[in-house]
PDB file of N, CA and C in Angstrom:
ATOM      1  N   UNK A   1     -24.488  11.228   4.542  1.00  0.00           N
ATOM      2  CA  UNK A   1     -24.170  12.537   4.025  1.00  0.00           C
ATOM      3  C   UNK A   1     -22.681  12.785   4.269  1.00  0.00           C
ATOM      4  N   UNK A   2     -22.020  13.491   3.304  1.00  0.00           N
ATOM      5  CA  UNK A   2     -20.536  13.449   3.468  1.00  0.00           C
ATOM      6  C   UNK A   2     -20.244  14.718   4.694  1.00  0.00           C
ATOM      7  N   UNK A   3     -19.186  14.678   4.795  1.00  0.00           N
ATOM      8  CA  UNK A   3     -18.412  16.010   5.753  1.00  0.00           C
ATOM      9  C   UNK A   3     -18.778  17.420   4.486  1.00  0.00           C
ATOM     10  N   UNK A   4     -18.355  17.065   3.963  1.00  0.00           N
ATOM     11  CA  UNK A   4     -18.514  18.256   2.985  1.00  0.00           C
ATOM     12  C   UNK A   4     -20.119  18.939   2.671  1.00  0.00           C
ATOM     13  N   UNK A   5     -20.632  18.140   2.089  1.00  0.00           N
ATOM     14  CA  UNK A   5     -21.956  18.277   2.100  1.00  0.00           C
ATOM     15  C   UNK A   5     -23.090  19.289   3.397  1.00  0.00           C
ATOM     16  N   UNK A   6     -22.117  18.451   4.171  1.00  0.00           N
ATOM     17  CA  UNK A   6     -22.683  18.837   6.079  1.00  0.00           C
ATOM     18  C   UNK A   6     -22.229  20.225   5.410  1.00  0.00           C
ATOM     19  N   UNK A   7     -21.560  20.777   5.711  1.00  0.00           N
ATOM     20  CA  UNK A   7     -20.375  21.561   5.668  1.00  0.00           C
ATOM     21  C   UNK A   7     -21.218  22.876   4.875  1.00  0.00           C
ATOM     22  N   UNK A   8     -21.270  22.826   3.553  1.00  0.00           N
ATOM     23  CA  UNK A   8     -21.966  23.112   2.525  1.00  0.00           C
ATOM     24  C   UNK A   8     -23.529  23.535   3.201  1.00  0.00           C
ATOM     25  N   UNK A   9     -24.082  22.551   3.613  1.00  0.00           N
ATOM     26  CA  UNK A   9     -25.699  22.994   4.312  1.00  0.00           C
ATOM     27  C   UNK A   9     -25.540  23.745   5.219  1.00  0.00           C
ATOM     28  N   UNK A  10     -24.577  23.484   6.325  1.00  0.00           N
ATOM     29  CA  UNK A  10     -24.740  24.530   7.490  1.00  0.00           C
ATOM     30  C   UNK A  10     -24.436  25.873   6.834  1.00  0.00           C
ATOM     31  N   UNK A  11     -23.338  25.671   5.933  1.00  0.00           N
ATOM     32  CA  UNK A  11     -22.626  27.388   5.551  1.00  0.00           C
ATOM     33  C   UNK A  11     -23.858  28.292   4.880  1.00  0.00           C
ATOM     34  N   UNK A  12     -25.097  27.789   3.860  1.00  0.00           N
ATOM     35  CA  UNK A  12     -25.900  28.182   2.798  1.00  0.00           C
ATOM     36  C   UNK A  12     -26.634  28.631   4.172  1.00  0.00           C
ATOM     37  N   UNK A  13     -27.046  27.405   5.237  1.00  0.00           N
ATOM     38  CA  UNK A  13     -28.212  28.179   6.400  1.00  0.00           C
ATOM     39  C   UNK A  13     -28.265  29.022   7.234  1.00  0.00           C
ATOM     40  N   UNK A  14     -26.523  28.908   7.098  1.00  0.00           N
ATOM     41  CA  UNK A  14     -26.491  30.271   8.223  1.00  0.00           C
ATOM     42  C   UNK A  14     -26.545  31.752   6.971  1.00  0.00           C
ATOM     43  N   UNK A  15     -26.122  31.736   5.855  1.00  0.00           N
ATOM     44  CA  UNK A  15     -26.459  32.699   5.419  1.00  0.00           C
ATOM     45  C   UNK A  15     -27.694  33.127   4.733  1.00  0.00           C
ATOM     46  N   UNK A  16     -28.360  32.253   4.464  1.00  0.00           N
ATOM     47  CA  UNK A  16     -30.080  32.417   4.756  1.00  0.00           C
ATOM     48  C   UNK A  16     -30.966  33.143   6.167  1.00  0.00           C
ATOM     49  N   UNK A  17     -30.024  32.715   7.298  1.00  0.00           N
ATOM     50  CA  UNK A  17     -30.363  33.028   8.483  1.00  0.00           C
ATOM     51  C   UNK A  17     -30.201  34.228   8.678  1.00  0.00           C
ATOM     52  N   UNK A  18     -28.288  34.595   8.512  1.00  0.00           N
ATOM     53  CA  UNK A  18     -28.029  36.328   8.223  1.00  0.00           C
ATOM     54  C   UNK A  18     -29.114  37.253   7.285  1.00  0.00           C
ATOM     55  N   UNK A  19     -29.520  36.886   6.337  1.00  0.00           N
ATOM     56  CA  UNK A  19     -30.590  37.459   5.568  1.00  0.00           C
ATOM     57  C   UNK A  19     -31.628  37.700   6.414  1.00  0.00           C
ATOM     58  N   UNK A  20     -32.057  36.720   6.389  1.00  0.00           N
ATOM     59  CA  UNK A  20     -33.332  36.954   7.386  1.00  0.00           C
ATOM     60  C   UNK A  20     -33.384  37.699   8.428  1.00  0.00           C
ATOM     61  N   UNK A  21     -32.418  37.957   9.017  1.00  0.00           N
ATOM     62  CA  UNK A  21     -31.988  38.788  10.199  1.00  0.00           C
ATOM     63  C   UNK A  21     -32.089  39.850   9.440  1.00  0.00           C
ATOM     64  N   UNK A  22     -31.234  40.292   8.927  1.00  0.00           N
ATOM     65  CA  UNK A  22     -31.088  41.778   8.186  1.00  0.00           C
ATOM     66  C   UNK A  22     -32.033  42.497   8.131  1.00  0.00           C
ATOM     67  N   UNK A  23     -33.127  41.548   7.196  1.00  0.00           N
ATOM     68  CA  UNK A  23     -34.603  41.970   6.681  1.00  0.00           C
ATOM     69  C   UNK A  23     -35.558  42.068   7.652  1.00  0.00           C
ATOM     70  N   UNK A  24     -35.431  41.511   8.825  1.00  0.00           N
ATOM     71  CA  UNK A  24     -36.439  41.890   9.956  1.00  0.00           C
ATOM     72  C   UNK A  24     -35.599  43.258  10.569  1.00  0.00           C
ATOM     73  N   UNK A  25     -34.497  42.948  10.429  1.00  0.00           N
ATOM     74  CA  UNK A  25     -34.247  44.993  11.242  1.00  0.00           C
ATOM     75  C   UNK A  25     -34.567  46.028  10.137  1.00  0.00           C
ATOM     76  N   UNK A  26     -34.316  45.762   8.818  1.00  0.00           N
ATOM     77  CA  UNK A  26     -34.677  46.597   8.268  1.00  0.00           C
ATOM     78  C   UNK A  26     -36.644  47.241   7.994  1.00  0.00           C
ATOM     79  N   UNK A  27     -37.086  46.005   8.434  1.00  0.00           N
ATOM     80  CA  UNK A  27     -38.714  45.951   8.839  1.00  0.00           C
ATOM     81  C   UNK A  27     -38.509  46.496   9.746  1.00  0.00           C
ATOM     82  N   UNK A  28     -38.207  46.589  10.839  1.00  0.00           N
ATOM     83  CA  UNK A  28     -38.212  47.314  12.363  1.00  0.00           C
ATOM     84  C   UNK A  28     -37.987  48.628  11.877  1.00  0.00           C
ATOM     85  N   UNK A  29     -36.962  49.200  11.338  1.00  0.00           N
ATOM     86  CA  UNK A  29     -36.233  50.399  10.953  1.00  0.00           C
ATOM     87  C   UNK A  29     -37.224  51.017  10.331  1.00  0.00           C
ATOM     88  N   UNK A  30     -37.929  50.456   9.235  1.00  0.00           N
ATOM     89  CA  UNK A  30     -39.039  51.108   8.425  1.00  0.00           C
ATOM     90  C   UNK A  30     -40.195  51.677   9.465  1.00  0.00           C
ATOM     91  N   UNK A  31     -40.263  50.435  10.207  1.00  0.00           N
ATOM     92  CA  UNK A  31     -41.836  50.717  11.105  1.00  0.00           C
ATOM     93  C   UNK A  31     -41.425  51.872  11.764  1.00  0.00           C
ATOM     94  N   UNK A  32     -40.461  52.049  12.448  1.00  0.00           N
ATOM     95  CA  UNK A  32     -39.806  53.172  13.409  1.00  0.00           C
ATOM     96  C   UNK A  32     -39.961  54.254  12.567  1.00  0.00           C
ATOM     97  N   UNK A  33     -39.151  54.552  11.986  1.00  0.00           N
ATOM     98  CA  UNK A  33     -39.296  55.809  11.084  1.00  0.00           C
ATOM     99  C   UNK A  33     -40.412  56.194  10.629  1.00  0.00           C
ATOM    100  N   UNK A  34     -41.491  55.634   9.659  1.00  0.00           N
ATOM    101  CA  UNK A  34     -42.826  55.428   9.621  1.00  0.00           C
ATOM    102  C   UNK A  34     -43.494  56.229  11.065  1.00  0.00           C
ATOM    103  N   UNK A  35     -43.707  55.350  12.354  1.00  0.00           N
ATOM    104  CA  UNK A  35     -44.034  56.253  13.194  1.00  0.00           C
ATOM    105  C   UNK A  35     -43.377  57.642  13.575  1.00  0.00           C
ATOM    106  N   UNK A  36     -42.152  57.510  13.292  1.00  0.00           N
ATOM    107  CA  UNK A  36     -41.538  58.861  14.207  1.00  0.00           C
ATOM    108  C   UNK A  36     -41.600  60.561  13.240  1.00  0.00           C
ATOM    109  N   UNK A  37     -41.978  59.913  11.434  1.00  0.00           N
ATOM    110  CA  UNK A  37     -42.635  60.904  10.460  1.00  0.00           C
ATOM    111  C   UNK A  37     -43.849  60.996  10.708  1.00  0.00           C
ATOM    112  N   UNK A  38     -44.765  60.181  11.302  1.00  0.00           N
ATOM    113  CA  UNK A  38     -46.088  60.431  11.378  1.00  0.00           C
ATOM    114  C   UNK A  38     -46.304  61.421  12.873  1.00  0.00           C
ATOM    115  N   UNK A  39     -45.474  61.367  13.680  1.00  0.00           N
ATOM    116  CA  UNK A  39     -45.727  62.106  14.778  1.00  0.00           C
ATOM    117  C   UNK A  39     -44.941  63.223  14.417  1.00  0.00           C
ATOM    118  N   UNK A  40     -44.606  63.412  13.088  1.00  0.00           N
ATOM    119  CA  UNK A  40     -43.712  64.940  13.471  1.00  0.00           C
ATOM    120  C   UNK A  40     -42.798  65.423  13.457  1.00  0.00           C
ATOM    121  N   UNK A  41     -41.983  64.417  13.502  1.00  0.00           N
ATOM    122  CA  UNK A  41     -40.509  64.560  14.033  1.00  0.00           C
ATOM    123  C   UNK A  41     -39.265  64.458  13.101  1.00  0.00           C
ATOM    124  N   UNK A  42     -40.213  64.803  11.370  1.00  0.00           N
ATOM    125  CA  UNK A  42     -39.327  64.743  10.330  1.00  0.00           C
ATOM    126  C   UNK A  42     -38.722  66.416   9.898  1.00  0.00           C
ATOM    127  N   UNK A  43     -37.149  66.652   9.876  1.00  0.00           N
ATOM    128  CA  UNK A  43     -37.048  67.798   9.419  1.00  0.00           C
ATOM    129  C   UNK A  43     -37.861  68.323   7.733  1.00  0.00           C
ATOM    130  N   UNK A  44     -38.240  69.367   8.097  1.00  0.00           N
ATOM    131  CA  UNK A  44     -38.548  69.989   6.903  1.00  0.00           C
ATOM    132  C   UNK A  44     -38.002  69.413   5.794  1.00  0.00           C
ATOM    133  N   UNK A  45     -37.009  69.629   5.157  1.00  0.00           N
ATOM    134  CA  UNK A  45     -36.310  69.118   4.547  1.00  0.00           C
ATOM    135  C   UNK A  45     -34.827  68.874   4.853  1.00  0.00           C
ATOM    136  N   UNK A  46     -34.497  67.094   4.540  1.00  0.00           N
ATOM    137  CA  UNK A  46     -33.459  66.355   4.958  1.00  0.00           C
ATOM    138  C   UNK A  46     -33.274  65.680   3.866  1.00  0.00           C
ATOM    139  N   UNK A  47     -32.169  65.802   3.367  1.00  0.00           N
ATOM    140  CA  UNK A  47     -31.801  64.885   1.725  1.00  0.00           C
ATOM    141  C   UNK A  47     -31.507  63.496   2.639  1.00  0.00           C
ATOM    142  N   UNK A  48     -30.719  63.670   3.798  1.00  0.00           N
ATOM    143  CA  UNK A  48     -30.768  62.417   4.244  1.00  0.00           C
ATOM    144  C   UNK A  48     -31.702  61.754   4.907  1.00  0.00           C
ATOM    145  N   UNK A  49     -32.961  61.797   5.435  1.00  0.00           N
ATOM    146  CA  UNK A  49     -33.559  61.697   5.753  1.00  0.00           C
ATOM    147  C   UNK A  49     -34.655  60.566   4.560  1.00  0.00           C
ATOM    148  N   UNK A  50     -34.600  61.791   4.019  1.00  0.00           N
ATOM    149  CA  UNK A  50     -35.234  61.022   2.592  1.00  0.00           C
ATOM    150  C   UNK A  50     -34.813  60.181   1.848  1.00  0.00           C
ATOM    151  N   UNK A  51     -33.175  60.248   1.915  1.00  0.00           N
ATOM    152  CA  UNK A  51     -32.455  59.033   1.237  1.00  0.00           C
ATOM    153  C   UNK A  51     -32.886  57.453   1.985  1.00  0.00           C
ATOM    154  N   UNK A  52     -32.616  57.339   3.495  1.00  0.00           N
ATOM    155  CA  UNK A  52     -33.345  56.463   4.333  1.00  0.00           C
ATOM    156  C   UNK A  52     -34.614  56.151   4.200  1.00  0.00           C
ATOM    157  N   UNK A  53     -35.094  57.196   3.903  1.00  0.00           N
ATOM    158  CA  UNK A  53     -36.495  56.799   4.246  1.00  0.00           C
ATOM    159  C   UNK A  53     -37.310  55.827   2.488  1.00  0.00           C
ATOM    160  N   UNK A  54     -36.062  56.487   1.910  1.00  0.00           N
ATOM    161  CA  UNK A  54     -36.614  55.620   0.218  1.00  0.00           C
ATOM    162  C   UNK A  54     -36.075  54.565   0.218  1.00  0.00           C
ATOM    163  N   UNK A  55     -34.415  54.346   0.731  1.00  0.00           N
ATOM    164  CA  UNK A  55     -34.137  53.366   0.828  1.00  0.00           C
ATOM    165  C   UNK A  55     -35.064  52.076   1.473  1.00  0.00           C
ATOM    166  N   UNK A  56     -35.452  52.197   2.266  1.00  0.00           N
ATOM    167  CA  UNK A  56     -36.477  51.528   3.487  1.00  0.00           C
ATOM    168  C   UNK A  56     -37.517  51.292   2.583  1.00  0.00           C
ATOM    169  N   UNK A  57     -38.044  52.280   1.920  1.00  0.00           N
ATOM    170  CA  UNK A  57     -39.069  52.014   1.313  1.00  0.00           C
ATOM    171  C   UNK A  57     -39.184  51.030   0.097  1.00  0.00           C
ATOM    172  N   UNK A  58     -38.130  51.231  -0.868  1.00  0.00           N
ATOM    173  CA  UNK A  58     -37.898  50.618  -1.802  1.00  0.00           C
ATOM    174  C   UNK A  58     -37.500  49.135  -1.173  1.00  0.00           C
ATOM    175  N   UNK A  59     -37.529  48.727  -0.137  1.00  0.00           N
ATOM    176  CA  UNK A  59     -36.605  47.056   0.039  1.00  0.00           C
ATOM    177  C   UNK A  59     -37.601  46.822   0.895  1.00  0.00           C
ATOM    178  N   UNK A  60     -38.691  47.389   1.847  1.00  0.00           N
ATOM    179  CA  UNK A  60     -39.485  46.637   2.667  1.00  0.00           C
ATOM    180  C   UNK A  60     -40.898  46.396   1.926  1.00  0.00           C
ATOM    181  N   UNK A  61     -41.131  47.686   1.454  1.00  0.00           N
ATOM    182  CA  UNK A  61     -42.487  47.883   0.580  1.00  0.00           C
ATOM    183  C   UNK A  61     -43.060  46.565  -0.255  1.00  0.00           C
ATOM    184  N   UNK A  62     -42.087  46.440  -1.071  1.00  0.00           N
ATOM    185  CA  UNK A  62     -42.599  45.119  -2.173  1.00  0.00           C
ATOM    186  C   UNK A  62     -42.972  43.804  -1.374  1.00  0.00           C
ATOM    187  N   UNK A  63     -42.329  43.453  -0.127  1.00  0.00           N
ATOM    188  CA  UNK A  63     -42.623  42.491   0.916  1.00  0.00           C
ATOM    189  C   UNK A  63     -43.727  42.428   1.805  1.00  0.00           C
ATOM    190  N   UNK A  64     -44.319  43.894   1.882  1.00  0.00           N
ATOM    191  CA  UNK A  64     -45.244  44.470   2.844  1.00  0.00           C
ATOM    192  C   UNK A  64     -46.322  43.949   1.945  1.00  0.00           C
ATOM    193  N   UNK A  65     -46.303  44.658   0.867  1.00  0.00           N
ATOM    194  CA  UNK A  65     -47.602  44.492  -0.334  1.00  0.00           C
ATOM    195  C   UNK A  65     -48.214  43.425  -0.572  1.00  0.00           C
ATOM    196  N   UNK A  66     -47.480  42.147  -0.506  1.00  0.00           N
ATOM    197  CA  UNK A  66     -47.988  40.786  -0.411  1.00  0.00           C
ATOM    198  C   UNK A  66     -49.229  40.782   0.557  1.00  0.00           C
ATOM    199  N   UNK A  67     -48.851  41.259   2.246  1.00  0.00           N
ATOM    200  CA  UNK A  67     -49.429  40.995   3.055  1.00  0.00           C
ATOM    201  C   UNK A  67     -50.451  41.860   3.191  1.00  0.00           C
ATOM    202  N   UNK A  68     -50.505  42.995   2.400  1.00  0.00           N
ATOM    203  CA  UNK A  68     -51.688  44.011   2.858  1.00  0.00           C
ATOM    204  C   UNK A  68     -52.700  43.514   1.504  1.00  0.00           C
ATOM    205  N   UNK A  69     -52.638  42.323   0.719  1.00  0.00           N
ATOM    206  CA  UNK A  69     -53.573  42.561   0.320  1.00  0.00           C
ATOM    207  C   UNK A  69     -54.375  41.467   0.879  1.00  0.00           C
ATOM    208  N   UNK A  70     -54.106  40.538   1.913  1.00  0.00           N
ATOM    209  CA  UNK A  70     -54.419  39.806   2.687  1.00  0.00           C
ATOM    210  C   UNK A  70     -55.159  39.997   3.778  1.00  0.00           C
ATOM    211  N   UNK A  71     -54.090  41.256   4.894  1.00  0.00           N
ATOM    212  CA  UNK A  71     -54.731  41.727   5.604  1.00  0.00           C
ATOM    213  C   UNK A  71     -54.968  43.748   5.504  1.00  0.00           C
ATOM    214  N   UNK A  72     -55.960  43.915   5.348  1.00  0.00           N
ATOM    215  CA  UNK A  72     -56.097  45.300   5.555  1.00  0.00           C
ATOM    216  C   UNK A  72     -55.875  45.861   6.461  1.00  0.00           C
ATOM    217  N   UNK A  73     -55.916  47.409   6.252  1.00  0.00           N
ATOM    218  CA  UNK A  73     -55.315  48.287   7.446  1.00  0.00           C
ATOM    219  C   UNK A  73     -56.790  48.722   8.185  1.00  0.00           C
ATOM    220  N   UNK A  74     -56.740  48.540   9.709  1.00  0.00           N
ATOM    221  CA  UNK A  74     -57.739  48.584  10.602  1.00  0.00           C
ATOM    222  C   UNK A  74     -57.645  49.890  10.989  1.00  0.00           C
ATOM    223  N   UNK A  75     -57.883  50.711   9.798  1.00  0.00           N
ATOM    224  CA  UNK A  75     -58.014  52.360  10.848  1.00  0.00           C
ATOM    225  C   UNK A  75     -56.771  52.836   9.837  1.00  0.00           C
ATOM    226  N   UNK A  76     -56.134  53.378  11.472  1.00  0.00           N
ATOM    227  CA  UNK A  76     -54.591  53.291  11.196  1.00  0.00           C
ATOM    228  C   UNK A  76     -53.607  52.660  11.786  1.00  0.00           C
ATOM    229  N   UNK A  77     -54.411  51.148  11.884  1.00  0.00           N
ATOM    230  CA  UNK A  77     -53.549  50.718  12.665  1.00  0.00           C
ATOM    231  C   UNK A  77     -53.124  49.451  11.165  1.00  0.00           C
ATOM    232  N   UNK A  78     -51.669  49.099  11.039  1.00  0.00           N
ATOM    233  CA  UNK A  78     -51.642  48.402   9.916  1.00  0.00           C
ATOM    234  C   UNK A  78     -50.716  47.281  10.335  1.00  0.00           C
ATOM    235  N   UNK A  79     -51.507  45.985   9.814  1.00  0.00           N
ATOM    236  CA  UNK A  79     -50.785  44.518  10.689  1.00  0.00           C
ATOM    237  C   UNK A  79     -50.497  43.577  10.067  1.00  0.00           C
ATOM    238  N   UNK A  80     -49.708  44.409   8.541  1.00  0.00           N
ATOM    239  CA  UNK A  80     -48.936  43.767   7.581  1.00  0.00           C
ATOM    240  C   UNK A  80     -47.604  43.389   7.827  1.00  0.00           C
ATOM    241  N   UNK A  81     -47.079  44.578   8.439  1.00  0.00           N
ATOM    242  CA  UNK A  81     -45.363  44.371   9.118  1.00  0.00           C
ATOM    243  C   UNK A  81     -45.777  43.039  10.054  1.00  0.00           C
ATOM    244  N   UNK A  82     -46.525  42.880  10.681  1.00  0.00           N
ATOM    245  CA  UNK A  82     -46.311  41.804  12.170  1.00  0.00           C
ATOM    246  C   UNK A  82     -46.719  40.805  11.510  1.00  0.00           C
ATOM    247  N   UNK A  83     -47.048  40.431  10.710  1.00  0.00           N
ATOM    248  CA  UNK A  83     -47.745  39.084   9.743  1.00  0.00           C
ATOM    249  C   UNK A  83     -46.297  38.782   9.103  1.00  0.00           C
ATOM    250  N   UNK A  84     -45.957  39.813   8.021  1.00  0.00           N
ATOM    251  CA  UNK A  84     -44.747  39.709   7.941  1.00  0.00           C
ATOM    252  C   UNK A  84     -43.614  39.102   8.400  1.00  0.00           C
ATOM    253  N   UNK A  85     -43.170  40.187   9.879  1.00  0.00           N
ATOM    254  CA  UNK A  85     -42.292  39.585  10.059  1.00  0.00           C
ATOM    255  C   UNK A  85     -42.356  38.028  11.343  1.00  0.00           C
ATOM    256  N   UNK A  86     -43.491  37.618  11.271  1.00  0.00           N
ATOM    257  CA  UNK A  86     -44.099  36.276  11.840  1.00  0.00           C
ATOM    258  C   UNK A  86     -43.783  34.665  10.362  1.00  0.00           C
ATOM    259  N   UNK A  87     -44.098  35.455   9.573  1.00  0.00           N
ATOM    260  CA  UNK A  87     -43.987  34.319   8.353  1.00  0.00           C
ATOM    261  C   UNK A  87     -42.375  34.421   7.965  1.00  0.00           C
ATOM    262  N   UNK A  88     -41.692  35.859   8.489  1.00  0.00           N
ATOM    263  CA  UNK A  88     -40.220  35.146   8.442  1.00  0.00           C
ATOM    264  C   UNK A  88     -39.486  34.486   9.557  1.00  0.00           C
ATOM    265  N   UNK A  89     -40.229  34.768  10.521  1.00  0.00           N
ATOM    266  CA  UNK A  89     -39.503  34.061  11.547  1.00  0.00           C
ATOM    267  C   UNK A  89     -39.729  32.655  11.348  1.00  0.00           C
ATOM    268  N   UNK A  90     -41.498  32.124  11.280  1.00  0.00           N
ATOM    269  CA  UNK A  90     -41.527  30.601  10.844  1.00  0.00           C
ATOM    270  C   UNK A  90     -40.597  30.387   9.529  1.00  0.00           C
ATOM    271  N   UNK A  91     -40.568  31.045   8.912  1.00  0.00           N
ATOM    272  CA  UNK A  91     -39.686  30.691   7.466  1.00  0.00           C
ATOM    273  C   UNK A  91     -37.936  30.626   8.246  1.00  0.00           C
ATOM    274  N   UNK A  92     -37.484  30.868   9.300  1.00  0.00           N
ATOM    275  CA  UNK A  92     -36.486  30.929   9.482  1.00  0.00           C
ATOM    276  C   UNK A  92     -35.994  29.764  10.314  1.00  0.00           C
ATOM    277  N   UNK A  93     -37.295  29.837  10.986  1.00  0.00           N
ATOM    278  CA  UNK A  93     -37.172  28.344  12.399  1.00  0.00           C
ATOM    279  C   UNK A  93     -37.611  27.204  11.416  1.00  0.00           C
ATOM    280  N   UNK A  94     -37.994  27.324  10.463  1.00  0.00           N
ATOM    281  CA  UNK A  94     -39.145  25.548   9.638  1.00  0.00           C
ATOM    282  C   UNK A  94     -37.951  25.210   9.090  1.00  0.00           C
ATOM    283  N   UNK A  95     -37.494  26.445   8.401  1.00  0.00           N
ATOM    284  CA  UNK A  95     -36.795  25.658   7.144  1.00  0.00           C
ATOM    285  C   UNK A  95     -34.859  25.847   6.955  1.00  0.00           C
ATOM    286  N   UNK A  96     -34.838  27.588   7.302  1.00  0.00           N
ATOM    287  CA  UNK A  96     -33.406  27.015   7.625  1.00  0.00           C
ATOM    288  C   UNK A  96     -32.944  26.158   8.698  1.00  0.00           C
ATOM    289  N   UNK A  97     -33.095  26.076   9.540  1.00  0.00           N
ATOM    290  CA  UNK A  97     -32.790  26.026  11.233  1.00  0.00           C
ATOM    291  C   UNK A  97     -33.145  24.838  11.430  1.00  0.00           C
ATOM    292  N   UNK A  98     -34.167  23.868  10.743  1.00  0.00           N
ATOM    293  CA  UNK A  98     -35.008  22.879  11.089  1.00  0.00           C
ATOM    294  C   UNK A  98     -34.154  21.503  10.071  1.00  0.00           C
TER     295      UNK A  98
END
């Protein structure tokens, strides 16, 4: 394999890797908020609030949906995010990293 080539693979994996990173805080961020509206703790009305909270919604949601139709929600307890972000971590350690 040339220098370049090398070069070329590491640069594409580490920014596969940055991605992947991103997208698990932004999974964290969702789950957080998610709980901290369900207990209450959302102002009445917050344009910003809601801007976050769509944002979040619109970029984690479509990723979530895969997994909830796999696994269902037990109550209210829902164990799509942790499936989730488990198949990106193996997706991060198998294939970039590996």
């Amino acid at each position: 394999m040339s220098p370049v080539a090398a070069t070329v693979r590491a640069d594409v994996a580490s920014y596969i890797s940055t991605v992947v990173y991103v997208y698990l805080l932004l999974i964290f961020a969702y789950i957080v908020t998610q709980w901290l509206f369900a207990a209450g703790l959302r102002p009445p009305y917050s344009r910003t609030g809601d801007a976050v909270l769509g944002f979040l919604r619109d970029i984690v949601e479509p990723f979530l949906r895969v997994f909830r139709r796999f696994v269902p929600p037990l109550g209210p307890i829902d164990l799509s995010p942790l499936l989730a972000v488990l198949v990106l971590v193996l997706f991060n350690q198998l294939v970039v990293q590996g």
